[in-house]
N, C-alpha and C. Protein backbone atom coordinates (compact mmCIF):
# COMPACT_ATOMS: atom_id res chain seq x y z
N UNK A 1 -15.53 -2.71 -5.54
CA UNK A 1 -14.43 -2.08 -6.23
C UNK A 1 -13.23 -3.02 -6.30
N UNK A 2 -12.63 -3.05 -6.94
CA UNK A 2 -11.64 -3.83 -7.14
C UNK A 2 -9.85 -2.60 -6.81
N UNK A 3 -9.41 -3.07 -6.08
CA UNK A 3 -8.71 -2.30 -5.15
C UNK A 3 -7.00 -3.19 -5.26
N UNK A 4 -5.42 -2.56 -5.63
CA UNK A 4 -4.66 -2.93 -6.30
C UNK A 4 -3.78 -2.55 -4.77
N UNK A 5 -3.10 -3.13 -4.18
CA UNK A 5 -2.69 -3.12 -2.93
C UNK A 5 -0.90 -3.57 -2.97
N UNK A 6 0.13 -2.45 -2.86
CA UNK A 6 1.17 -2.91 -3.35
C UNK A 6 2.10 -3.52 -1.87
N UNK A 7 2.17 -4.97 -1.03
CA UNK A 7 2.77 -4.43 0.05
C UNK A 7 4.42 -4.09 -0.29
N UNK A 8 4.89 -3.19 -0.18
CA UNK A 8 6.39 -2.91 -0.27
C UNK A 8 8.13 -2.95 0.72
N UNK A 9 7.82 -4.59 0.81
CA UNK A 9 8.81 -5.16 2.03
C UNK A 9 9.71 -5.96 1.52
N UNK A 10 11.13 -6.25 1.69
CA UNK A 10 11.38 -7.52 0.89
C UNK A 10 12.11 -8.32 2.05
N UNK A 11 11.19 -8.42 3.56
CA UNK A 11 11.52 -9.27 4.47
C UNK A 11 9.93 -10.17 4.41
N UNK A 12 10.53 -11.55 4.94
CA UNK A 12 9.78 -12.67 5.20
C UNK A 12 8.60 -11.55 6.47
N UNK A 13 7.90 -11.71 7.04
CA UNK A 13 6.80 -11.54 7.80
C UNK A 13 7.03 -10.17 8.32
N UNK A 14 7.08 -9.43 7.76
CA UNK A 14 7.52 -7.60 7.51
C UNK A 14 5.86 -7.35 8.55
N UNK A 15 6.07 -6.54 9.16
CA UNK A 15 4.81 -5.63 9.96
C UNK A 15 3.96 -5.15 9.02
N UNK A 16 4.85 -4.48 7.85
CA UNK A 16 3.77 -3.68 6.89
C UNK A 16 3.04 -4.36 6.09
N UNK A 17 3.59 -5.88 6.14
CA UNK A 17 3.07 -6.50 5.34
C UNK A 17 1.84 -7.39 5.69
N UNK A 18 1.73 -7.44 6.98
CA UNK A 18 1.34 -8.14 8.03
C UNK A 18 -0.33 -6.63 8.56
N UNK A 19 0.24 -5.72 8.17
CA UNK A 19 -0.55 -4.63 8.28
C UNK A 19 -1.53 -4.66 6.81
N UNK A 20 -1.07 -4.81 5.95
CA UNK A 20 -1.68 -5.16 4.67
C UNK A 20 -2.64 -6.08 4.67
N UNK A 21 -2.37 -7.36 5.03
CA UNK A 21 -3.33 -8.51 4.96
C UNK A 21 -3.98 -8.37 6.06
N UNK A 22 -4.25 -7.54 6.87
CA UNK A 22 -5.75 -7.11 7.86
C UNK A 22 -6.21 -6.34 7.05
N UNK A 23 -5.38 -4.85 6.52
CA UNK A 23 -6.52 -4.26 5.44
C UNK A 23 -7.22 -4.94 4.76
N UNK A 24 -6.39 -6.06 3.73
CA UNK A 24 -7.08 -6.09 2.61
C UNK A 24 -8.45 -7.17 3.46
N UNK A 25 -8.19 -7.77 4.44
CA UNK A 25 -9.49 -8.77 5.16
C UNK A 25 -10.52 -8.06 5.34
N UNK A 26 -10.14 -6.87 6.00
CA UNK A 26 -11.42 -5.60 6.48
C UNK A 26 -12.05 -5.26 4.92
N UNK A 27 -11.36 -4.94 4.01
CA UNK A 27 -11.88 -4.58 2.64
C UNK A 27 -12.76 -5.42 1.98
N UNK A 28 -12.01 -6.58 1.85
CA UNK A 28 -13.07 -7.96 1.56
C UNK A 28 -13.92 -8.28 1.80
N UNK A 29 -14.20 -8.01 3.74
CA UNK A 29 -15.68 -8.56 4.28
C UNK A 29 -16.66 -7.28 3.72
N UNK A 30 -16.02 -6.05 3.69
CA UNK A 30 -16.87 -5.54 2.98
C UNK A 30 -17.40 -5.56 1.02
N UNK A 31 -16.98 -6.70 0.97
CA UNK A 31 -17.28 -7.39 -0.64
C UNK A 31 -16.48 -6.40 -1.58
N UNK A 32 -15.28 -5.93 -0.97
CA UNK A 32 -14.54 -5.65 -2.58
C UNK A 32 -13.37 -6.57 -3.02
N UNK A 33 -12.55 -6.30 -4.04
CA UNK A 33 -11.92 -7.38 -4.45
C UNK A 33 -10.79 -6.83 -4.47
N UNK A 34 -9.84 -7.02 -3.52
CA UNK A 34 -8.10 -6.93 -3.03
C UNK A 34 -7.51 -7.58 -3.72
N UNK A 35 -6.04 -7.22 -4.57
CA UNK A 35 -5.46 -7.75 -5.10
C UNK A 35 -3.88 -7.57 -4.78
N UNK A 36 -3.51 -8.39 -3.59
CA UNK A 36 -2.23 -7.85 -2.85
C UNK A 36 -1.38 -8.04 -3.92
N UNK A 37 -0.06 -7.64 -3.89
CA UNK A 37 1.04 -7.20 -4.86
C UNK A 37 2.42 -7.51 -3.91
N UNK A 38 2.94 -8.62 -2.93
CA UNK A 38 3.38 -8.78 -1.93
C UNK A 38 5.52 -8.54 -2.76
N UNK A 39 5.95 -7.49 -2.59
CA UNK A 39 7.42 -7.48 -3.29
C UNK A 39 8.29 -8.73 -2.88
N UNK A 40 7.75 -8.83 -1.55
CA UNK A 40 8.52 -10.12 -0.91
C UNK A 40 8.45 -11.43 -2.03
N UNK A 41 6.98 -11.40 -2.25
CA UNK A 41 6.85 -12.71 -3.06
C UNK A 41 6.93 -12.99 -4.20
N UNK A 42 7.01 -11.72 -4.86
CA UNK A 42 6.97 -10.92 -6.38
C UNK A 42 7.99 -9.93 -6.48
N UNK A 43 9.27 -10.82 -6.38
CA UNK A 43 10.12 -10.04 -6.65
C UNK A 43 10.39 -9.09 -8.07
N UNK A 44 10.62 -7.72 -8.05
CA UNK A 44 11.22 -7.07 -8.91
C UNK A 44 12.36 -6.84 -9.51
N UNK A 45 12.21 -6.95 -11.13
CA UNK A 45 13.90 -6.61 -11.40
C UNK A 45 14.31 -5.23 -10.58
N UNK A 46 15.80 -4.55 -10.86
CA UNK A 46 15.75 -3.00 -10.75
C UNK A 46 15.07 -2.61 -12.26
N UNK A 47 14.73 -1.14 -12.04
CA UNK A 47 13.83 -0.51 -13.16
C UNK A 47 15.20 0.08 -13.60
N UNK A 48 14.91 0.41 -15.17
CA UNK A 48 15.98 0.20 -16.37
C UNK A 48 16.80 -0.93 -16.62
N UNK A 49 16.69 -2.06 -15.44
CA UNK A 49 17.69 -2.96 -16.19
C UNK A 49 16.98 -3.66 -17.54
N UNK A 50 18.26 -4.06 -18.45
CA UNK A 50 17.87 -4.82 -19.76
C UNK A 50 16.75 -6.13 -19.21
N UNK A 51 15.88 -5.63 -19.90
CA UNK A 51 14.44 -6.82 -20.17
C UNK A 51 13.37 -6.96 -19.02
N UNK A 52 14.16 -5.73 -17.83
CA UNK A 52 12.96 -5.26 -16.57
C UNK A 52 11.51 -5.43 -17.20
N UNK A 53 11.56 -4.49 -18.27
CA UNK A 53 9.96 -4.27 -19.06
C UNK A 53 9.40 -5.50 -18.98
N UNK A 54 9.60 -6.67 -19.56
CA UNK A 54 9.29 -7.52 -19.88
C UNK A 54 8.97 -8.66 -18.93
N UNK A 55 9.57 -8.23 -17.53
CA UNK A 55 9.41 -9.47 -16.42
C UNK A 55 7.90 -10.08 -15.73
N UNK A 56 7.06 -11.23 -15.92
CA UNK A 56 6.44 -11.42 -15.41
C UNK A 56 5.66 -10.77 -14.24
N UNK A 57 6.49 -10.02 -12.99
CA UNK A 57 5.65 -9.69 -12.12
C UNK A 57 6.02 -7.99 -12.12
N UNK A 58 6.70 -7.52 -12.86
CA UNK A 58 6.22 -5.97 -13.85
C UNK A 58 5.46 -6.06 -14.61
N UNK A 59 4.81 -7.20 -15.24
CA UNK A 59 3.86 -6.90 -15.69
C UNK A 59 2.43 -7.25 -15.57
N UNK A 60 2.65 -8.24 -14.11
CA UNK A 60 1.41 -8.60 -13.24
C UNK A 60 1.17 -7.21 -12.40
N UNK A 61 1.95 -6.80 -11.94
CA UNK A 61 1.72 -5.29 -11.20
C UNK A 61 1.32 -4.37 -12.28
N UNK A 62 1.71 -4.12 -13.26
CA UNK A 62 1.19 -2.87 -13.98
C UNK A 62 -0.35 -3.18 -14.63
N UNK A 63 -0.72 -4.30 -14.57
CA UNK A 63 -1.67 -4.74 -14.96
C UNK A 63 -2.88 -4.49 -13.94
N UNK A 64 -2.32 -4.96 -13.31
CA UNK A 64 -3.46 -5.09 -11.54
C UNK A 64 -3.78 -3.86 -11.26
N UNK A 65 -2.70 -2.60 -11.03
CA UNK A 65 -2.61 -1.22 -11.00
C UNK A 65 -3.50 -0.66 -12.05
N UNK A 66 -3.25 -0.65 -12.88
CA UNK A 66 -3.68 -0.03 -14.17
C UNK A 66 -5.53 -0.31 -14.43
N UNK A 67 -5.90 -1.37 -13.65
CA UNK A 67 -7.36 -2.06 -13.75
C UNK A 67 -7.91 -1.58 -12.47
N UNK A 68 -7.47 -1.25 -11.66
CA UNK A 68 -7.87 -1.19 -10.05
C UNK A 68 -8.81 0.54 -10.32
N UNK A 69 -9.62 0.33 -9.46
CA UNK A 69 -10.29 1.65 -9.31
C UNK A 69 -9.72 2.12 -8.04
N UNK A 70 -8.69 1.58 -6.71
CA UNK A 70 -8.27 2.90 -5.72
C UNK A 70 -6.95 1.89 -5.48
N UNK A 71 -5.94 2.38 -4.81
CA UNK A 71 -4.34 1.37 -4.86
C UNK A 71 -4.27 1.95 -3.02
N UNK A 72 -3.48 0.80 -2.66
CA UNK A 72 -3.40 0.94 -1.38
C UNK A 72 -1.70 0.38 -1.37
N UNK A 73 -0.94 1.51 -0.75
CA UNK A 73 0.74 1.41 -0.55
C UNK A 73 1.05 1.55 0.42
N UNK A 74 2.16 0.20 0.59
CA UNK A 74 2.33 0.15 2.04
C UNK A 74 3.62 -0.33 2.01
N UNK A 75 4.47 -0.01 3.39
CA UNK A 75 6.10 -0.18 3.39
C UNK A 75 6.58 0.24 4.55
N UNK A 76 7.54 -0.51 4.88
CA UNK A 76 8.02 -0.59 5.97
C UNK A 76 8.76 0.90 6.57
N UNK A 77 9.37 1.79 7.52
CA UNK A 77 10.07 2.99 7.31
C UNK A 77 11.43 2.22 7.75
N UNK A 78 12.47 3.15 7.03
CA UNK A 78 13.81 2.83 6.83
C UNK A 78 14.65 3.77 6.49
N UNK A 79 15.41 4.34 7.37
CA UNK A 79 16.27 5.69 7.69
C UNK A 79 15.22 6.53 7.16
N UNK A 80 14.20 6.76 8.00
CA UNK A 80 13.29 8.00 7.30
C UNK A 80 12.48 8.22 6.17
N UNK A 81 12.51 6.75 5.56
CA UNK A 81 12.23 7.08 3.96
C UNK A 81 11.53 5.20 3.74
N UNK A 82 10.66 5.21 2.89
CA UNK A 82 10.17 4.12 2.21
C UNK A 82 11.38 3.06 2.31
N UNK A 83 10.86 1.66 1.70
CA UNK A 83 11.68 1.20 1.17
C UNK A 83 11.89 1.06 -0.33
N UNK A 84 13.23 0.40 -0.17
CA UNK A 84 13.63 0.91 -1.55
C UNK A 84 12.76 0.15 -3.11
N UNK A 85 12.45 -1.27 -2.74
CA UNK A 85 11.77 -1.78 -3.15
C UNK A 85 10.60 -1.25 -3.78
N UNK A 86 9.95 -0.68 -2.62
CA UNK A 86 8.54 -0.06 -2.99
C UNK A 86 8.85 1.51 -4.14
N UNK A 87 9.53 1.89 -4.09
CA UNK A 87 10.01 2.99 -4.64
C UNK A 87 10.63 2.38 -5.99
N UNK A 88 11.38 1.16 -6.41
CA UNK A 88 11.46 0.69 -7.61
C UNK A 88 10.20 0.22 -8.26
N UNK A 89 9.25 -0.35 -7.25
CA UNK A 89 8.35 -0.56 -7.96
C UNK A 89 7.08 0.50 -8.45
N UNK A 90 7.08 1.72 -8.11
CA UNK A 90 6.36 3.26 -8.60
C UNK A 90 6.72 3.43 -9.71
N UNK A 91 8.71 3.05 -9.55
CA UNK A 91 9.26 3.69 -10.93
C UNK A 91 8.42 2.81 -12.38
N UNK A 92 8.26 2.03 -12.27
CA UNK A 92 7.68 1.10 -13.50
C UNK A 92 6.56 1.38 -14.05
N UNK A 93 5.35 2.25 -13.18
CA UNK A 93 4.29 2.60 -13.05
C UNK A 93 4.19 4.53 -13.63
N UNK A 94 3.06 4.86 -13.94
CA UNK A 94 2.85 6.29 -14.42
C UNK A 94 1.43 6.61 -14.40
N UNK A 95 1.35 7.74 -14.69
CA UNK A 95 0.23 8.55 -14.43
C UNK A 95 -0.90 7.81 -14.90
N UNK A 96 -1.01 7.06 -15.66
CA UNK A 96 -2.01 6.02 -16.37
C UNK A 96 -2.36 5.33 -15.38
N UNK A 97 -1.52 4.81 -14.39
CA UNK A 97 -1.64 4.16 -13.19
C UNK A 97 -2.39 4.15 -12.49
N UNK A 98 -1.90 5.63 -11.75
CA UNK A 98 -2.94 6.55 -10.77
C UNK A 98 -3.58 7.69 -10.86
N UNK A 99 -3.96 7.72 -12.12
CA UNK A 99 -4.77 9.33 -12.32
C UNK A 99 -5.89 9.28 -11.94
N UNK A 100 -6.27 10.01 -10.97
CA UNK A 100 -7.42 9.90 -10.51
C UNK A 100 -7.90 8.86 -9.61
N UNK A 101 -7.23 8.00 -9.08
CA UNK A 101 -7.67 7.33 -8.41
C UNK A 101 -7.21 7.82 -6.81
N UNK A 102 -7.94 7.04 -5.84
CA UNK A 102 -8.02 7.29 -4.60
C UNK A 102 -6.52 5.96 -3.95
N UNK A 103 -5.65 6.97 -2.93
CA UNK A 103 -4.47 6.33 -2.67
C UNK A 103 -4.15 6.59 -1.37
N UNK A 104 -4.52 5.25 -0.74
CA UNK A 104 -3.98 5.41 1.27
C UNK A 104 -2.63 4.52 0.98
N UNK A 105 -2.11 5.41 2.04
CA UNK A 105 -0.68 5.05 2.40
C UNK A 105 -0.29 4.60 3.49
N UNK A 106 0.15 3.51 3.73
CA UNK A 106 0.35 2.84 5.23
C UNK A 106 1.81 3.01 5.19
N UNK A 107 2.14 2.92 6.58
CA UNK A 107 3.40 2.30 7.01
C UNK A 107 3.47 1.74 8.54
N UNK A 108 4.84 1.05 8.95
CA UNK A 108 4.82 0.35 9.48
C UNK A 108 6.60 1.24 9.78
N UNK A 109 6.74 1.18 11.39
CA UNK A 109 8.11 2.00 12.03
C UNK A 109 8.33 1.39 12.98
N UNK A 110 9.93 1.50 13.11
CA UNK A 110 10.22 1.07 14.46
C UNK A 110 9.82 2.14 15.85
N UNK A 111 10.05 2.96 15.47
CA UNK A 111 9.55 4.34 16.43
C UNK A 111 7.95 4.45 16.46
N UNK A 112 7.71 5.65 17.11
CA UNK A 112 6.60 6.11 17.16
C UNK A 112 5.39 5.97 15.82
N UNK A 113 5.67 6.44 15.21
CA UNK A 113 5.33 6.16 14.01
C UNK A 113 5.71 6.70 12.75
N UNK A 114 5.45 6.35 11.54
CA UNK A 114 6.58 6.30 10.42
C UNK A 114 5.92 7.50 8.87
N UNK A 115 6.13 8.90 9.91
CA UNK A 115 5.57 10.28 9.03
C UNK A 115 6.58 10.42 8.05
N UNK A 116 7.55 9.91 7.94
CA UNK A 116 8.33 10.54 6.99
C UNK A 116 8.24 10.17 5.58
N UNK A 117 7.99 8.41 5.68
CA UNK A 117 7.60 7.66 4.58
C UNK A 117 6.29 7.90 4.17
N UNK A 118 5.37 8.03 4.92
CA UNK A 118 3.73 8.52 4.57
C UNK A 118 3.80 10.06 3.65
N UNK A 119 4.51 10.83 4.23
CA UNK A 119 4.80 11.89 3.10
C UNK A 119 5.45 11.80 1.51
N UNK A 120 6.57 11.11 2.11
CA UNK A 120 7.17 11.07 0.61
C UNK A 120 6.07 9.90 -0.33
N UNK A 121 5.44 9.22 -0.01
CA UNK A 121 4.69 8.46 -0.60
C UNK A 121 3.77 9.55 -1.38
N UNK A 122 2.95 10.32 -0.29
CA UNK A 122 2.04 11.05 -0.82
C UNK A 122 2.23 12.09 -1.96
N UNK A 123 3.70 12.27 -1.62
CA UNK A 123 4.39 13.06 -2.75
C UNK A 123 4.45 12.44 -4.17
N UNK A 124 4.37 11.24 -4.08
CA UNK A 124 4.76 10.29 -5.32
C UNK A 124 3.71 10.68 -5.78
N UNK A 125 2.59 9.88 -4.87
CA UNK A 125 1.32 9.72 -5.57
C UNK A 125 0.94 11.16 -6.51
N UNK A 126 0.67 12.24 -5.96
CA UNK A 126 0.97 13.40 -6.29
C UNK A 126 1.67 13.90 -7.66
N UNK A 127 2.49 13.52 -7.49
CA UNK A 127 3.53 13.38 -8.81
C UNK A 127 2.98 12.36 -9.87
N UNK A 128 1.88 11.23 -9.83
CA UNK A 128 1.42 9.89 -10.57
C UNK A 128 0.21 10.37 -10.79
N UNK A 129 -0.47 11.45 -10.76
CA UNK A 129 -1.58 12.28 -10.68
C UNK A 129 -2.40 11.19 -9.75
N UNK A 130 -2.18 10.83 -8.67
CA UNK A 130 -3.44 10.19 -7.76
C UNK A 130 -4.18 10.80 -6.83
N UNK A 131 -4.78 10.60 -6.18
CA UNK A 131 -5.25 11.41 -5.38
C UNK A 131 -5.10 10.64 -3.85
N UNK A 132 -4.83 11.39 -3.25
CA UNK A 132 -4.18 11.08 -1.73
C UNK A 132 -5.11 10.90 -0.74
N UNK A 133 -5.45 9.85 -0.23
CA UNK A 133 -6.71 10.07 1.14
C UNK A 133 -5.78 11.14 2.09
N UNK A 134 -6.98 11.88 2.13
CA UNK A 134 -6.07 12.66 3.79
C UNK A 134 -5.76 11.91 5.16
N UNK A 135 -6.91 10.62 5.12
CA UNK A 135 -6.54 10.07 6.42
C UNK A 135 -5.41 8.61 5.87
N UNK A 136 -4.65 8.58 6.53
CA UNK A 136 -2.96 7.70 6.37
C UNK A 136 -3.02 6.62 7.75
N UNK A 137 -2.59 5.25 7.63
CA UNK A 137 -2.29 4.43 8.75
C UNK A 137 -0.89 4.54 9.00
N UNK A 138 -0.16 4.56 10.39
CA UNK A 138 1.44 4.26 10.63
C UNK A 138 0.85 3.57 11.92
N UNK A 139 2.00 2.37 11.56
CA UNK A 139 2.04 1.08 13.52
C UNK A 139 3.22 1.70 13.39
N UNK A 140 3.47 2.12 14.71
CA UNK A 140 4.92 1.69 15.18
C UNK A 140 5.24 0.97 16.46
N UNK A 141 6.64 1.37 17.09
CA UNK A 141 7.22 0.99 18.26
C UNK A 141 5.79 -0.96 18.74
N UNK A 142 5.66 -0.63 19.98
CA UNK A 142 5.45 -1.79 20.44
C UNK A 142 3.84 -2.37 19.72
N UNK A 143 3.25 -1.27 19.20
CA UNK A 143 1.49 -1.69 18.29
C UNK A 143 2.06 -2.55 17.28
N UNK A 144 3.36 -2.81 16.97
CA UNK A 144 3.37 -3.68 16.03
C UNK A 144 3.05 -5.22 15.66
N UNK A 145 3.01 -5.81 16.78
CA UNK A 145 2.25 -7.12 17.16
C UNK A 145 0.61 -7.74 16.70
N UNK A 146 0.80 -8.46 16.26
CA UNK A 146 -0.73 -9.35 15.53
C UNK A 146 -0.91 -10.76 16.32
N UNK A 147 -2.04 -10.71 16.38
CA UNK A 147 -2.31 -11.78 16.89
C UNK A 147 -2.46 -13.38 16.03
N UNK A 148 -2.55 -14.74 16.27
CA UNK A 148 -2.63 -15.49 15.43
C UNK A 148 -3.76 -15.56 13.93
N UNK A 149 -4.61 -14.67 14.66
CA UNK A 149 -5.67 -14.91 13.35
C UNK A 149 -5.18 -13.41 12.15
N UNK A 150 -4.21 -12.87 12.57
CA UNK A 150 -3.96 -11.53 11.66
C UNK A 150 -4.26 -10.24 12.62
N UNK A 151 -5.19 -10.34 13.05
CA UNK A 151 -5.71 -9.32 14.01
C UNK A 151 -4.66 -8.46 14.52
N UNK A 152 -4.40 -7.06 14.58
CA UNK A 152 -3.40 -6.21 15.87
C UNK A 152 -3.91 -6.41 17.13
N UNK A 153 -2.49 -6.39 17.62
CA UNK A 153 -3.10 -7.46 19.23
C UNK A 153 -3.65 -5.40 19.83
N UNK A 154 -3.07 -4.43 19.30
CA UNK A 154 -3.30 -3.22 20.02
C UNK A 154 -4.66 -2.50 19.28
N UNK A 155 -5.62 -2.49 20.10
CA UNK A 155 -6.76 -2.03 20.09
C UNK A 155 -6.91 -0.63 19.24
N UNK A 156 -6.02 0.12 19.85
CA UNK A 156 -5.69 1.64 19.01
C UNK A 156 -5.42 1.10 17.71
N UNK A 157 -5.04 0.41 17.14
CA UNK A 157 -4.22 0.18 15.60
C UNK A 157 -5.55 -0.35 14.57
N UNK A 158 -6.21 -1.54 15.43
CA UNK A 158 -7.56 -1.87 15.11
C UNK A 158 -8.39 -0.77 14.41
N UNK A 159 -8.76 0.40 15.92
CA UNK A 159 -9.68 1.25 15.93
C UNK A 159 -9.02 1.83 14.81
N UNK A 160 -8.11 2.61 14.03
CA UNK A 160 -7.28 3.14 13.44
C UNK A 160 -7.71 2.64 11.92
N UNK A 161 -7.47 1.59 11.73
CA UNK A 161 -7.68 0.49 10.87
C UNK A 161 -9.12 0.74 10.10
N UNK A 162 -10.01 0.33 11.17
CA UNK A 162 -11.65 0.13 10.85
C UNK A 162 -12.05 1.92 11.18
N UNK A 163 -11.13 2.48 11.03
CA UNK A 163 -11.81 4.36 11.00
C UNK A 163 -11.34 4.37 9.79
N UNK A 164 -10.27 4.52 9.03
CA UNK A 164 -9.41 5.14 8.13
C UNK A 164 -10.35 4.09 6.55
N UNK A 165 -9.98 2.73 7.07
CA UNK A 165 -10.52 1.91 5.42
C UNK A 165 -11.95 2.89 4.85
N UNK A 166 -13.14 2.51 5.41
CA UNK A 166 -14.07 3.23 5.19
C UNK A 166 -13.97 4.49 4.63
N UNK A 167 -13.18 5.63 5.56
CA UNK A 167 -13.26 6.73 4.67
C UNK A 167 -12.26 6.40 3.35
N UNK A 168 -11.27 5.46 3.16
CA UNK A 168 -10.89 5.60 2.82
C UNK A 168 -11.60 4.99 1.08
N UNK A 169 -12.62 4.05 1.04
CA UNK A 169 -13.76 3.46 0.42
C UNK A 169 -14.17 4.66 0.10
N UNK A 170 -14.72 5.46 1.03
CA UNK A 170 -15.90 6.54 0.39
C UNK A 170 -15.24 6.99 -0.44
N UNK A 171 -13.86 7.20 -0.26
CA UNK A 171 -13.22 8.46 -1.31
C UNK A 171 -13.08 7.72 -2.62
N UNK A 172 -12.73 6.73 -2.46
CA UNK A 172 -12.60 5.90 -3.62
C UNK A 172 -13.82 5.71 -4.41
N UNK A 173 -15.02 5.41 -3.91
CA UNK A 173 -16.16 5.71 -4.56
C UNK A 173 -16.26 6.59 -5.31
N UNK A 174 -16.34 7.55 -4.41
CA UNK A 174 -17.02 9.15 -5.42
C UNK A 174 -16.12 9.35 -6.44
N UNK A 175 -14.89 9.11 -6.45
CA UNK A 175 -13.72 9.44 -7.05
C UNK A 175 -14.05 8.17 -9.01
N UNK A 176 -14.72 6.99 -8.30
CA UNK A 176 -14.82 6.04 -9.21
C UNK A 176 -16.19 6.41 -10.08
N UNK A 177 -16.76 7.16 -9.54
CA UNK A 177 -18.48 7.80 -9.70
C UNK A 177 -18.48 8.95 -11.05
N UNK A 178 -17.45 9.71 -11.01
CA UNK A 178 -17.31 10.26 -11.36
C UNK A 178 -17.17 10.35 -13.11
């Protein structure tokens, strides 16, 4: 499957982003084709500004999105809520996007872990007609740590990781089957 992966950070070596490129590795060895979307590196205009439409990596993202059979969103939490980034970059995007497709939502918190942004995400998606995996990843507080090869140095985050992708594949399957 070819799988459209937005990470939504606009710091240098962001957790969520850092949480992303283990997904998309776990996804890969299982032979699908990840196509990260990194905001850090691909910066966005704001949405409505004059000639936004037209910017190179609005229209490498709507492209990638729009071709992908399941999207994987991910973002750091920040006073309770996504970042803002990742949330300009939805706005550019529409139901053409995600109708029907299968949509896990990660995040990455300084606390315990980061429910508030996993909701309002799911709400989006929701709103983009996608369809929401029920099972969601959040690292927070001290699981946030990787080891040199990418790896989470915390075993729970791993296990977490290699439970959630899979189902999160199946859904995307049947959903693509259809």
């Amino acid at each position: 499957m070819r799988i459209a992966m937005i990470a939504g950070s606009n710091r240098a070596n962001a957790t969520s982003t850092s949480v992303s490129l283990y997904i998309k590795k776990v996804m890969e060895s299982e032979g699908h084709q990840v196509t990260l979307i990194d905001l850090y590196k691909q910066p966005l205009p704001f949405y409505g500004d004059a000639g936004a439409d037209s910017n190179k990596n609005v229209a490498g993202m709507r492209e990638t999105v729009l071709h992908s059979d399941a999207i994987v969103l991910s973002t750091p939490e920040y006073h309770g809520s996504m970042s803002g980034v990742l949330k300009n970059a939805l706005d550019f995007m529409g139901g053409d996007h995600f109708d029907s497709k299968a949509v896990l939502s990660v995040s990455s918190a300084g606390g315990a872990v980061g429910v508030s942004s996993l909701t309002q995400m799911q709400a989006i998606v929701r709103n983009m007609h996608g369809i929401n995996c029920p099972e969601w990843i959040s690292v927070g507080g001290a699981n946030r740590e990787f080891n040199p090869d990418g790896s989470p140095k915390s075993m729970d985050v791993q296990t977490r990781i290699h439970k959630t992708v899979p189902y999160f594949l199946k859904l995307a399957a049947t959903l693509r089957a259809r």
